[in-house]
N, C-alpha and C. Protein backbone atom coordinates (compact mmCIF):
# COMPACT_ATOMS: atom_id res chain seq x y z
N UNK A 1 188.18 62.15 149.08
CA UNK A 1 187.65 61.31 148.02
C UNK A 1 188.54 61.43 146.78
N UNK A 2 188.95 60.61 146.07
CA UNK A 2 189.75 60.11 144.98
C UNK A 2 189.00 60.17 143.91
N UNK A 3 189.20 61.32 142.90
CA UNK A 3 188.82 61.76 142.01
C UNK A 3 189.29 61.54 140.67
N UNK A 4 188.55 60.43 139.49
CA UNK A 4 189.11 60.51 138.29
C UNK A 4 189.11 61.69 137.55
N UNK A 5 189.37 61.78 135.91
CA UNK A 5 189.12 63.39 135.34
C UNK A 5 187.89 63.16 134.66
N UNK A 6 187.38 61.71 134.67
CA UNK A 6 186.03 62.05 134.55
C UNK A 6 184.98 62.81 135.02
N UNK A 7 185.37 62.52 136.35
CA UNK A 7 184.29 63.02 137.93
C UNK A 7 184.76 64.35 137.93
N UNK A 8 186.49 64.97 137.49
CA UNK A 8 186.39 66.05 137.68
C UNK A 8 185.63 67.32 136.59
N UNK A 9 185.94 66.51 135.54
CA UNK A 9 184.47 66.97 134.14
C UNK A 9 183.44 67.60 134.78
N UNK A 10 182.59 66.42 135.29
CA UNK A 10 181.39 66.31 135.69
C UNK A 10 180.87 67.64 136.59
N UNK A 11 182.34 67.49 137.71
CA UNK A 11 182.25 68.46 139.04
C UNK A 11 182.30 69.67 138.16
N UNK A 12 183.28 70.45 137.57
CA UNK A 12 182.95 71.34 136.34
C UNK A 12 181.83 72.25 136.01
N UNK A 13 181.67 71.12 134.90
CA UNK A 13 180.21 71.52 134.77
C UNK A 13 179.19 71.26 135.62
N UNK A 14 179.17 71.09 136.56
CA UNK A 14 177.98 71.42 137.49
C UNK A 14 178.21 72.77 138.30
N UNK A 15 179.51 73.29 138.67
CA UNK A 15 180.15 74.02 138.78
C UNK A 15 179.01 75.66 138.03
N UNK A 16 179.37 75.12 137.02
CA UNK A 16 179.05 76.39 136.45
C UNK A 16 177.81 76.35 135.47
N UNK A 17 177.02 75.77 136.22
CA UNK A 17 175.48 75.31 136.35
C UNK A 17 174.69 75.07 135.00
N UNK A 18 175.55 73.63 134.56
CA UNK A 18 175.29 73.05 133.57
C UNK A 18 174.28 71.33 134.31
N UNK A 19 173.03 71.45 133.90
CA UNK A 19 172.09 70.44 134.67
C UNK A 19 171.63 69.35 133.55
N UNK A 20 171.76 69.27 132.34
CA UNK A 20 171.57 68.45 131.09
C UNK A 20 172.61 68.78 130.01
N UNK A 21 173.48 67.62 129.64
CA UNK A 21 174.29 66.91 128.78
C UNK A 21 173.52 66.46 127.68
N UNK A 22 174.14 66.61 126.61
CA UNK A 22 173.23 65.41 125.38
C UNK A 22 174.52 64.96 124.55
N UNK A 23 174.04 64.02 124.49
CA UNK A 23 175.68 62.92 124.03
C UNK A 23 175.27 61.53 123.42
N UNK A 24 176.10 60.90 122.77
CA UNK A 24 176.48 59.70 122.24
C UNK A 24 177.45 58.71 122.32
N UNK A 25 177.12 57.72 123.15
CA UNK A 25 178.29 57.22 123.72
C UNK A 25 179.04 56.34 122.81
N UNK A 26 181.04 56.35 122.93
CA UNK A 26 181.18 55.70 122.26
C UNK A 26 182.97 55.44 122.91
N UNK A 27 183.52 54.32 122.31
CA UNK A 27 185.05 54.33 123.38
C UNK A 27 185.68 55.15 123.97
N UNK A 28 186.37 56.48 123.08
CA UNK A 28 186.86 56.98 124.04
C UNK A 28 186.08 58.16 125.15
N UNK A 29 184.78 58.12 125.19
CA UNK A 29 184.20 58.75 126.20
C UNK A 29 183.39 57.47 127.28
N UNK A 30 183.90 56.55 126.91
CA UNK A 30 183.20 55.85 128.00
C UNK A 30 183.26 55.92 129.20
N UNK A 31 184.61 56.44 129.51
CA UNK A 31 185.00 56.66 131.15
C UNK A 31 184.04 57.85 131.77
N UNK A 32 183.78 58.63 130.83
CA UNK A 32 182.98 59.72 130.82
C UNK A 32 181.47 58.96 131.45
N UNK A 33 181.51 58.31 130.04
CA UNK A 33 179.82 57.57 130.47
C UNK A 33 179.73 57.09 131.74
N UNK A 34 180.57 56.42 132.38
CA UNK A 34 180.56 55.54 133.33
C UNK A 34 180.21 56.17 134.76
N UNK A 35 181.43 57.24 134.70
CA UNK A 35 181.06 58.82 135.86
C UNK A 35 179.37 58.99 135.64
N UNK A 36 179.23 59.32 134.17
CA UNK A 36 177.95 60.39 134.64
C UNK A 36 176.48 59.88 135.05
N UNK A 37 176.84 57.78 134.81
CA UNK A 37 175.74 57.06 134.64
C UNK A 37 175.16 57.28 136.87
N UNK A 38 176.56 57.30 137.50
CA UNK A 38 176.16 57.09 138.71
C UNK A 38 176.04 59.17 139.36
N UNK A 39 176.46 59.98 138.39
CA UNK A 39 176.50 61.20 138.85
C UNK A 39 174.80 62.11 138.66
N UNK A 40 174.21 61.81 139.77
CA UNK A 40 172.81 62.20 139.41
C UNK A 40 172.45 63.68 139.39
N UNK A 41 173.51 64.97 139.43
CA UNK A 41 173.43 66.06 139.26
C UNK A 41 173.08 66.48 137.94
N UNK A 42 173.63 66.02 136.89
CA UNK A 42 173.60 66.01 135.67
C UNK A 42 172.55 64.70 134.71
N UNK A 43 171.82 65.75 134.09
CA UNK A 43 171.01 64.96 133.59
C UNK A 43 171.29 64.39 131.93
N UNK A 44 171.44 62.87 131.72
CA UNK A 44 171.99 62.66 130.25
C UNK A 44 170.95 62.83 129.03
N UNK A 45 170.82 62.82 128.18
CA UNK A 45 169.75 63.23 127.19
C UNK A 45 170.82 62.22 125.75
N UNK A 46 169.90 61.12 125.64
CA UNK A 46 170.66 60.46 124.64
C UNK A 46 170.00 60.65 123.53
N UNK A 47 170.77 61.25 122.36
CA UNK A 47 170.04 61.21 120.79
C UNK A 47 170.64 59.92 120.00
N UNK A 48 170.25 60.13 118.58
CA UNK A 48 170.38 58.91 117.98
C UNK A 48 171.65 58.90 117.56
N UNK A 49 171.74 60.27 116.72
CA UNK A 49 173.21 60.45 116.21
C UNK A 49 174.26 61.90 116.94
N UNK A 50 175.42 61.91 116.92
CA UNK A 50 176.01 62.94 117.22
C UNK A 50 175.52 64.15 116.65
N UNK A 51 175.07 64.28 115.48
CA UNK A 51 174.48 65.62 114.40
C UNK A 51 173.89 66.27 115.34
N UNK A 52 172.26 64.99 115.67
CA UNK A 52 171.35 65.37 116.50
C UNK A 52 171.62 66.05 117.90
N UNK A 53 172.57 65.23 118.36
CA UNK A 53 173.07 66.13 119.96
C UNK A 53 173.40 67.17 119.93
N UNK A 54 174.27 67.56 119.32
CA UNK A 54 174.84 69.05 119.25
C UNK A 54 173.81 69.82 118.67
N UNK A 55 172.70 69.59 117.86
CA UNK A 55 171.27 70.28 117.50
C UNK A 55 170.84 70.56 118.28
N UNK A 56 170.77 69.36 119.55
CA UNK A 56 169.61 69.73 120.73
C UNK A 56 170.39 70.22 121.69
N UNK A 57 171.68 70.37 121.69
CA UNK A 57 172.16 70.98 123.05
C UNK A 57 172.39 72.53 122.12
N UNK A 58 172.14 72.91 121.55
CA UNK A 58 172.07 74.12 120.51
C UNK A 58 170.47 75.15 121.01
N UNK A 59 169.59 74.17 120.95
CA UNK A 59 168.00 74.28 120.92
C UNK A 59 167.84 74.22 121.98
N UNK A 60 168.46 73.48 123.07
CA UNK A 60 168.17 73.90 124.99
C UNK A 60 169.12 74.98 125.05
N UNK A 61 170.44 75.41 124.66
CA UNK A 61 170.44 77.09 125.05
C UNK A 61 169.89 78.15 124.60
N UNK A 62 169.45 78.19 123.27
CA UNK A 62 168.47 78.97 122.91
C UNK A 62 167.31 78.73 124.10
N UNK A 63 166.78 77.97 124.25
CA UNK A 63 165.17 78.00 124.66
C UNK A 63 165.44 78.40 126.09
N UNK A 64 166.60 78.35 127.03
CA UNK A 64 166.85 78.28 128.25
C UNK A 64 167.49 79.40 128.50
N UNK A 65 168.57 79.86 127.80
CA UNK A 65 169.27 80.44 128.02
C UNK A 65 171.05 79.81 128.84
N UNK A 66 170.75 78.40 128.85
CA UNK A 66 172.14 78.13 129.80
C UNK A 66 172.98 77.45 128.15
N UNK A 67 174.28 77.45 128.73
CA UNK A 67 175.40 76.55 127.95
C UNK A 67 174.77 75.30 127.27
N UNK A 68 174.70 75.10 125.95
CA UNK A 68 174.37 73.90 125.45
C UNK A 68 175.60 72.63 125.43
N UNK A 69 175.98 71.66 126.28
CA UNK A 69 176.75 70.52 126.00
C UNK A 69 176.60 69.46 125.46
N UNK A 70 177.28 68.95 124.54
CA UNK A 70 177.19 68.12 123.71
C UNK A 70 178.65 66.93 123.81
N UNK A 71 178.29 65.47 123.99
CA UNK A 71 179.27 64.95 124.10
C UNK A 71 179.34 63.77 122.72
N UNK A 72 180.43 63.73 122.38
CA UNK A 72 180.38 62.59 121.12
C UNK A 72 182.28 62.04 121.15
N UNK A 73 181.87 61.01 120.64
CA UNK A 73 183.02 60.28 120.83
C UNK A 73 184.38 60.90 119.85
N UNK A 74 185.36 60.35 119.72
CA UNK A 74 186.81 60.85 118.64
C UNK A 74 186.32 60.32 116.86
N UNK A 75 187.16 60.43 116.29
CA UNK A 75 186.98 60.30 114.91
C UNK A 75 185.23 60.18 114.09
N UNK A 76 184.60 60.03 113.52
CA UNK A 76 183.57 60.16 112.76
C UNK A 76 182.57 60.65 113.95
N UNK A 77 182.29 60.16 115.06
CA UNK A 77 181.60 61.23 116.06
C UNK A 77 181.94 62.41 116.25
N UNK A 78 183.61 63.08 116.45
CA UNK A 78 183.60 64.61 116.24
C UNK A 78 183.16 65.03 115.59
N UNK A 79 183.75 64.38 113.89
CA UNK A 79 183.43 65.21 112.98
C UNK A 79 182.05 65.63 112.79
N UNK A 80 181.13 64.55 113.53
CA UNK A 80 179.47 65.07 113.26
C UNK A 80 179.23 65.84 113.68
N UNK A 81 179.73 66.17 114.48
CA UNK A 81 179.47 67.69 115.37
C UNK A 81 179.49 68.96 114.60
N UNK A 82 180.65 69.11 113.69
CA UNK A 82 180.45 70.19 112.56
C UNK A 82 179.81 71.27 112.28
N UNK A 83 178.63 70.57 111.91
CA UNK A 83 177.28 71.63 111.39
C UNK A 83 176.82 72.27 112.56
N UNK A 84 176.63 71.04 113.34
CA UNK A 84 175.81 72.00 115.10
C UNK A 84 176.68 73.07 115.67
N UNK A 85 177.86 72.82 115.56
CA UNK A 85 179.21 73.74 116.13
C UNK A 85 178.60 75.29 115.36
N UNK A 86 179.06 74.97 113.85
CA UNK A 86 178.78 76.21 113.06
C UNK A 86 177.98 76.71 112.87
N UNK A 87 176.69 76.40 112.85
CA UNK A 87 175.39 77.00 113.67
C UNK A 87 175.12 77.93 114.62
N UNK A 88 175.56 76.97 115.79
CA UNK A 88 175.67 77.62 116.97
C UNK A 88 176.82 78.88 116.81
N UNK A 89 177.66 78.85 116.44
CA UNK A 89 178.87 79.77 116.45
C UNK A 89 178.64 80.78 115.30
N UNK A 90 177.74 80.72 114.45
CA UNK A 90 177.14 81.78 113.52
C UNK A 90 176.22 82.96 114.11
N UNK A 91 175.48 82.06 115.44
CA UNK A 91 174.19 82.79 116.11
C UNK A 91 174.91 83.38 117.47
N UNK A 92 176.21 82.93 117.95
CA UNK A 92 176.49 83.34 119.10
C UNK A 92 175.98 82.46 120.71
N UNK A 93 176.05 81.24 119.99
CA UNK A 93 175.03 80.36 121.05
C UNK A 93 176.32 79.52 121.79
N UNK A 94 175.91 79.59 122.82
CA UNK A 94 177.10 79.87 124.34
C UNK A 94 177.02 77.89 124.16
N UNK A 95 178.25 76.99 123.80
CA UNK A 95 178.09 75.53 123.30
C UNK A 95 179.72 74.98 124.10
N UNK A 96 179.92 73.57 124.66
CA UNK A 96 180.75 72.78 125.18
C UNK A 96 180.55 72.05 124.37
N UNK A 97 181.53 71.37 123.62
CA UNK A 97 181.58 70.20 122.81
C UNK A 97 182.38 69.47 123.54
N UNK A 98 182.29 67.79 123.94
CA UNK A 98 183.08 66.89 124.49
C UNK A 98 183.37 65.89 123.58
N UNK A 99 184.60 65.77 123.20
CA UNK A 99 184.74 65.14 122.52
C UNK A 99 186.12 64.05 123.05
N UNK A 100 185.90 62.60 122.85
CA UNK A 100 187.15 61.64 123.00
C UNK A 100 188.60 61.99 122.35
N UNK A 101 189.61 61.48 122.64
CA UNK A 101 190.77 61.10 121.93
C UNK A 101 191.46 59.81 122.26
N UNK A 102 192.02 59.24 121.15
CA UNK A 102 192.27 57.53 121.22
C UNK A 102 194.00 58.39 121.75
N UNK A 103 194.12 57.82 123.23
CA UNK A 103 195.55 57.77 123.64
C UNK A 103 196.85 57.69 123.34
């Protein structure tokens, strides 16, 4: 089977038993989106804004104990990530940030 590096993302983190994503879709992760819409291992969790995702993938490893992932697109979507990053990285909270880049 012929594998994009989307699908190989995906394979990844399932890999190393990551079962819910929370993300914001936006160009350069769409290829992303597109993999994970038909990849039913992984469950998507859409918030409103990027801030919010990386909050709640912050707040499911606390409450769970697994890797919190968070996906947001390149330019003003990384940067939202920010606060949730430094949060998490103040408390020691185990976090994947996915983030796009324009080619």
């Amino acid at each position: 089977m012929k594998m994009n590096g989307a699908r190989i993302l995906l394979e990844c983190l399932k890999q190393e038993g990551v079962d819910t994503v929370f993300g914001y879709p936006g160009g350069t992760v769409i290829n992303l989106y597109d993999e994970l819409f038909s990849f039913k291992e992984i469950r998507h969790i859409l918030p409103r804004h990027e801030q919010a995702g990386v909050h709640a993938a912050d707040g499911f490893a606390r409450a769970t104990g697994k890797v919190g992932v968070a996906i947001a697109t390149s330019g003003p979507g990384a940067t939202n990530t920010i606060t949730g990053i430094a949060t998490a990285y103040m408390d020691s909270i185990p976090m994947v940030i996915i983030t796009g880049q324009v080619p």
